[in-house]
C-alpha atoms as a PDB file:
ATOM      1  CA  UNK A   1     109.177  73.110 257.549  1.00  0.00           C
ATOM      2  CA  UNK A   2     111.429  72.335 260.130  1.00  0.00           C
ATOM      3  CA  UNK A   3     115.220  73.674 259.939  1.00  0.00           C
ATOM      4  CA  UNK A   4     117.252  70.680 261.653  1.00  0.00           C
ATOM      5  CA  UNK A   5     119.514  69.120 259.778  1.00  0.00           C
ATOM      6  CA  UNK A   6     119.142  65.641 258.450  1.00  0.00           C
ATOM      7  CA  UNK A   7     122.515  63.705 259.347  1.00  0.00           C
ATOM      8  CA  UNK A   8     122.793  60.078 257.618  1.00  0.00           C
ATOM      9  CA  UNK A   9     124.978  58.100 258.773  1.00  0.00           C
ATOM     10  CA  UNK A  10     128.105  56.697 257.519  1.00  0.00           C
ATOM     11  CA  UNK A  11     128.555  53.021 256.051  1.00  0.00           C
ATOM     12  CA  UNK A  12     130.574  51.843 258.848  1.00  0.00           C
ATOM     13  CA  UNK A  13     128.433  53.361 261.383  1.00  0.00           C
ATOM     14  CA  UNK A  14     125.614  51.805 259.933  1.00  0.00           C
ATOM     15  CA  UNK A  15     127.664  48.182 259.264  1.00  0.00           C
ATOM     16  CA  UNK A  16     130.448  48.077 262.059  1.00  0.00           C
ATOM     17  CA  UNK A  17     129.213  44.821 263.208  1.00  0.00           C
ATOM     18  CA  UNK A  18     130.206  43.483 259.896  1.00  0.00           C
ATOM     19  CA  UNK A  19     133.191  45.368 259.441  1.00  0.00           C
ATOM     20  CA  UNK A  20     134.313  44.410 262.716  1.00  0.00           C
ATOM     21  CA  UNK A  21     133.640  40.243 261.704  1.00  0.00           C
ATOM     22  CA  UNK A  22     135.778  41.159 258.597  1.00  0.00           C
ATOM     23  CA  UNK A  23     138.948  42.434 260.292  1.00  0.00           C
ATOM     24  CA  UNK A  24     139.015  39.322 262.577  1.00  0.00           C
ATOM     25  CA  UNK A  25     138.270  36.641 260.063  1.00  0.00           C
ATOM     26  CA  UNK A  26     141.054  38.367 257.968  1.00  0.00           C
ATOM     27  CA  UNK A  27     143.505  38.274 261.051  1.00  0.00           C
ATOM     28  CA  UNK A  28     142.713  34.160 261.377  1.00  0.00           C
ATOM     29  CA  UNK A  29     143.593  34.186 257.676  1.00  0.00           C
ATOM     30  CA  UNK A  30     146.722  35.952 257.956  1.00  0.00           C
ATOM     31  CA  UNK A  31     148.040  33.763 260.908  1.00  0.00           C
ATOM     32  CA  UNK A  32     147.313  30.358 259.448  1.00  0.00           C
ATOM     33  CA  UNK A  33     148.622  31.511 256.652  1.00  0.00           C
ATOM     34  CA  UNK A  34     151.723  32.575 257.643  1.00  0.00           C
ATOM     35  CA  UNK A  35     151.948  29.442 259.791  1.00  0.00           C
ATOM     36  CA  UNK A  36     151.071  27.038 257.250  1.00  0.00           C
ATOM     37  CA  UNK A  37     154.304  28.461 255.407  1.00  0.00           C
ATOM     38  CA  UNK A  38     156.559  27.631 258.066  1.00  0.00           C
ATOM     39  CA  UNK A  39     157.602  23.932 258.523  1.00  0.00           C
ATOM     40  CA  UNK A  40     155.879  22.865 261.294  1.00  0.00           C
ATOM     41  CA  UNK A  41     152.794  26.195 261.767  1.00  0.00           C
ATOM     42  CA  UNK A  42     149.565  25.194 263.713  1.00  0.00           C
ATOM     43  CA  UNK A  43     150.224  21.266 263.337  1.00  0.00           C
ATOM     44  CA  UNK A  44     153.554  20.959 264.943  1.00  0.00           C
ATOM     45  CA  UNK A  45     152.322  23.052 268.180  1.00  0.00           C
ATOM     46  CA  UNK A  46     149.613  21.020 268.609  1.00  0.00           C
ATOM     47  CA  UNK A  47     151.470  17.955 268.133  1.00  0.00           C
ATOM     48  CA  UNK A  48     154.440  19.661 270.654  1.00  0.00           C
ATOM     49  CA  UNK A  49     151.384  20.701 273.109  1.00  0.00           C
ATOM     50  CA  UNK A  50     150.325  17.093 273.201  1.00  0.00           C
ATOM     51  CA  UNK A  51     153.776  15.728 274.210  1.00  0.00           C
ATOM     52  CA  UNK A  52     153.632  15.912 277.668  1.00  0.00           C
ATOM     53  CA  UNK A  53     156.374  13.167 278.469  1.00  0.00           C
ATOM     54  CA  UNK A  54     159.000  15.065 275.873  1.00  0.00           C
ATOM     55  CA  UNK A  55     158.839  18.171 277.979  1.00  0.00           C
ATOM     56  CA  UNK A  56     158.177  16.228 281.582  1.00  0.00           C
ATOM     57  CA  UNK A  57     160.990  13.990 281.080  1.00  0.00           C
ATOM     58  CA  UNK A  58     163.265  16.934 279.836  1.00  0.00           C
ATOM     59  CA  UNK A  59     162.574  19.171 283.588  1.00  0.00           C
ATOM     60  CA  UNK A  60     163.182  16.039 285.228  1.00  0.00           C
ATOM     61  CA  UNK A  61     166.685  15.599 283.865  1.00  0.00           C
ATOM     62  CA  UNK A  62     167.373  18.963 284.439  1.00  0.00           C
ATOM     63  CA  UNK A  63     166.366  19.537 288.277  1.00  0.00           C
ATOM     64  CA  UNK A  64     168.284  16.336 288.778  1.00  0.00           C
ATOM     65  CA  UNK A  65     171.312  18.620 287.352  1.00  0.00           C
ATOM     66  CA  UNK A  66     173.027  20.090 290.523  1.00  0.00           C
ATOM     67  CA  UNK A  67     174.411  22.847 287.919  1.00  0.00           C
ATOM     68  CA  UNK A  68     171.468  24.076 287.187  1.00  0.00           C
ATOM     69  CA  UNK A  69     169.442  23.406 290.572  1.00  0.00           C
ATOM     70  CA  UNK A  70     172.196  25.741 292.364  1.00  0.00           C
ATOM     71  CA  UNK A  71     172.036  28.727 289.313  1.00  0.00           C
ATOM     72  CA  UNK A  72     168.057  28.601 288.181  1.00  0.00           C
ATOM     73  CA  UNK A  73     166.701  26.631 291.392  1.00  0.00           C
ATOM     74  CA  UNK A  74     164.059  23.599 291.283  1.00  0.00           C
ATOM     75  CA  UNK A  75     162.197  24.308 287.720  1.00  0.00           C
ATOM     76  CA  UNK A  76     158.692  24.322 287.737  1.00  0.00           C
ATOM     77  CA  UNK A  77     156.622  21.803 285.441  1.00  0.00           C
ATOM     78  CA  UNK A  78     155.814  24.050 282.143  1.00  0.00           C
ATOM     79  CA  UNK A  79     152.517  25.772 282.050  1.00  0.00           C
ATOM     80  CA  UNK A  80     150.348  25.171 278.830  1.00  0.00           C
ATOM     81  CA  UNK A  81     151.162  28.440 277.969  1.00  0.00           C
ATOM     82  CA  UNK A  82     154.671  28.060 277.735  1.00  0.00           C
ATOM     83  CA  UNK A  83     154.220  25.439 275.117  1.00  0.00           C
ATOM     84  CA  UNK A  84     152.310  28.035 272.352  1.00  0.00           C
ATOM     85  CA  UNK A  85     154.719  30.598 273.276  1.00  0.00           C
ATOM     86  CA  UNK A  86     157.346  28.524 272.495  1.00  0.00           C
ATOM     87  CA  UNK A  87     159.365  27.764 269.340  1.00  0.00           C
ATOM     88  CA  UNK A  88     158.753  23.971 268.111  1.00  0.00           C
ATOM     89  CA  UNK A  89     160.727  22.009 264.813  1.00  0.00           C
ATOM     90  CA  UNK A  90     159.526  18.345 263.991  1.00  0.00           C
ATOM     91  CA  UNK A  91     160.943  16.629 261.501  1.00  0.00           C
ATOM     92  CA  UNK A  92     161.117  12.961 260.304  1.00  0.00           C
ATOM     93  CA  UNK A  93     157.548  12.609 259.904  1.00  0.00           C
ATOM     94  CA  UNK A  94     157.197  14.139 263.274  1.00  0.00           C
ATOM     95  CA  UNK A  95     159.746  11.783 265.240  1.00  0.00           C
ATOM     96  CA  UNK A  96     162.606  14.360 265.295  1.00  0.00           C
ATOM     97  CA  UNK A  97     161.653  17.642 267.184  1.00  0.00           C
ATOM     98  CA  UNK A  98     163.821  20.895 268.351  1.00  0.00           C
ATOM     99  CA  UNK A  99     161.854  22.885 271.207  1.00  0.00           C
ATOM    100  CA  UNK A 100     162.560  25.578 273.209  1.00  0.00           C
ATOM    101  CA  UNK A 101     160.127  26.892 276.129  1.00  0.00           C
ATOM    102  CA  UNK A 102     160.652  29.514 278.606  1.00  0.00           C
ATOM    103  CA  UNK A 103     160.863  27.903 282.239  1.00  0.00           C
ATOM    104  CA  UNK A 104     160.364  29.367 286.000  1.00  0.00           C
ATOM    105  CA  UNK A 105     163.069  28.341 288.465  1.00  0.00           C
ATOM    106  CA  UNK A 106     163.160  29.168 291.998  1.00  0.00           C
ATOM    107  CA  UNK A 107     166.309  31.358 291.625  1.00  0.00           C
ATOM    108  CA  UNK A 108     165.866  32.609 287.880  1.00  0.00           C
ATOM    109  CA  UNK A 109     163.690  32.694 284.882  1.00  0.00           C
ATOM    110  CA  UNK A 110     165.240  30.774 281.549  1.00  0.00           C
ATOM    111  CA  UNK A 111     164.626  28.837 278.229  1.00  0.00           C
ATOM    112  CA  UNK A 112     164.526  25.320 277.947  1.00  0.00           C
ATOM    113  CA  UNK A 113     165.707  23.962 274.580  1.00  0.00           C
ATOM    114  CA  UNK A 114     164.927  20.205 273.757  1.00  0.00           C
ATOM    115  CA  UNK A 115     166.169  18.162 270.717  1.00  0.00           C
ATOM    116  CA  UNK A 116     164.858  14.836 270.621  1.00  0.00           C
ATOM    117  CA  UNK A 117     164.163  11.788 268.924  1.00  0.00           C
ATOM    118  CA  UNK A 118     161.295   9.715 269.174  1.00  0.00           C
ATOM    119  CA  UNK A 119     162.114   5.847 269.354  1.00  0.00           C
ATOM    120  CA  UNK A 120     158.496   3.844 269.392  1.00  0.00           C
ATOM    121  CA  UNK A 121     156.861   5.656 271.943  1.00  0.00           C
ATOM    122  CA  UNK A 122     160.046   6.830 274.023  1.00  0.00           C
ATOM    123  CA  UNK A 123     161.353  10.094 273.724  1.00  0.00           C
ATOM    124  CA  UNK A 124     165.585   9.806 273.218  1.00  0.00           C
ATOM    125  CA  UNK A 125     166.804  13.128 274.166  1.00  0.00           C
ATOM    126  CA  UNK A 126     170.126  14.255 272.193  1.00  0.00           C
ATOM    127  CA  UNK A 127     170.559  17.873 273.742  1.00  0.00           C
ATOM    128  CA  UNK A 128     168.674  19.604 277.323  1.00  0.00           C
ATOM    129  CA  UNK A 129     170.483  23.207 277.483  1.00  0.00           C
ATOM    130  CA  UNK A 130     169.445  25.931 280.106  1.00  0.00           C
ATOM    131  CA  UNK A 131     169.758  29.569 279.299  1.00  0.00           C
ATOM    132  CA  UNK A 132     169.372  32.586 281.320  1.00  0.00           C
ATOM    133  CA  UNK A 133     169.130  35.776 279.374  1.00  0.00           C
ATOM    134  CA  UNK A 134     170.486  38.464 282.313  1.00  0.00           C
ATOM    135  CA  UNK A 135     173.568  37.198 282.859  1.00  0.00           C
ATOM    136  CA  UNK A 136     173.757  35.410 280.086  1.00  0.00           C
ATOM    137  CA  UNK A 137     175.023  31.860 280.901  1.00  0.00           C
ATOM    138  CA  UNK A 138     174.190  28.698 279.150  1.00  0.00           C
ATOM    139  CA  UNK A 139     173.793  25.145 281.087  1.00  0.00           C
ATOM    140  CA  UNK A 140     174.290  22.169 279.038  1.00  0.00           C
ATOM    141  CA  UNK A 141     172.065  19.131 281.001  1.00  0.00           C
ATOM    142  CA  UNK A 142     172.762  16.899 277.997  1.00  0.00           C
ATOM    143  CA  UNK A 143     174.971  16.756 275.129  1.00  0.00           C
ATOM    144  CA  UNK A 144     174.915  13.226 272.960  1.00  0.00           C
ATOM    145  CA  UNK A 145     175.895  12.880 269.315  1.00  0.00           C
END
């Protein structure tokens, strides 16, 4: 007989393929989850990520802002990715929405925070602000009742 030792191996050696399918299709649970408790979750980004003209309309009116041109520079259109990073409220069977994005300027990095009301197929913007984190200033581009 031989004397090597026999070494089995361990159930997630043998199934880590599985194991590994497990952890991710538990992650997707846990997100849509958590996002189907909020008000808006998965729907409302989509719907915000489809709304080009809210968010187009918005960076126009605020590079045509000489405040903010001179403190953040021209602002960039927003990046896709800006969008899902980004904090999105509808309301009002999705013709109300609050957004705020992160935006590039020239001069300075910033949020962009949106509320708007959708009229037919027009976006009616109540409030554009402008914040800069570091130093913390706030630009108001437009403030209606």
């Amino acid at each position: 007989m031989s004397d090597e030792i026999i070494k089995n191996k361990t159930w997630l050696q043998k199934n880590w393929i599985w194991f590994f399918f497990l952890v991710i299709i538990a992650a997707l649970i846990i997100f849509i989850s958590l996002n189907a408790n909020s008000r808006d979750g998965l729907i409302g980004t989509a719907k915000a990520y489809t709304e080009n003209e809210l968010y187009e309309n918005a960076i126009k009116k605020a590079n045509s802002n000489q405040e903010v041109v001179n403190y953040f520079g021209k602002i960039a259109p927003l990046d896709k990715l800006a969008i899902l990073e980004g904090n999105t409220s509808f309301s009002d069977e999705y013709k109300a929405v609050t957004l705020s994005v992160r935006i590039n300027g020239e001069k300075l990095k910033g949020k962009l925070t949106i509320t708007a009301v959708k009229n037919g197929t027009e976006w009616i913007y109540k409030k554009i602000a402008i914040r800069a984190k570091n130093p913390v200033k706030e630009i108001l581009v437009l403030d209606s009742p």
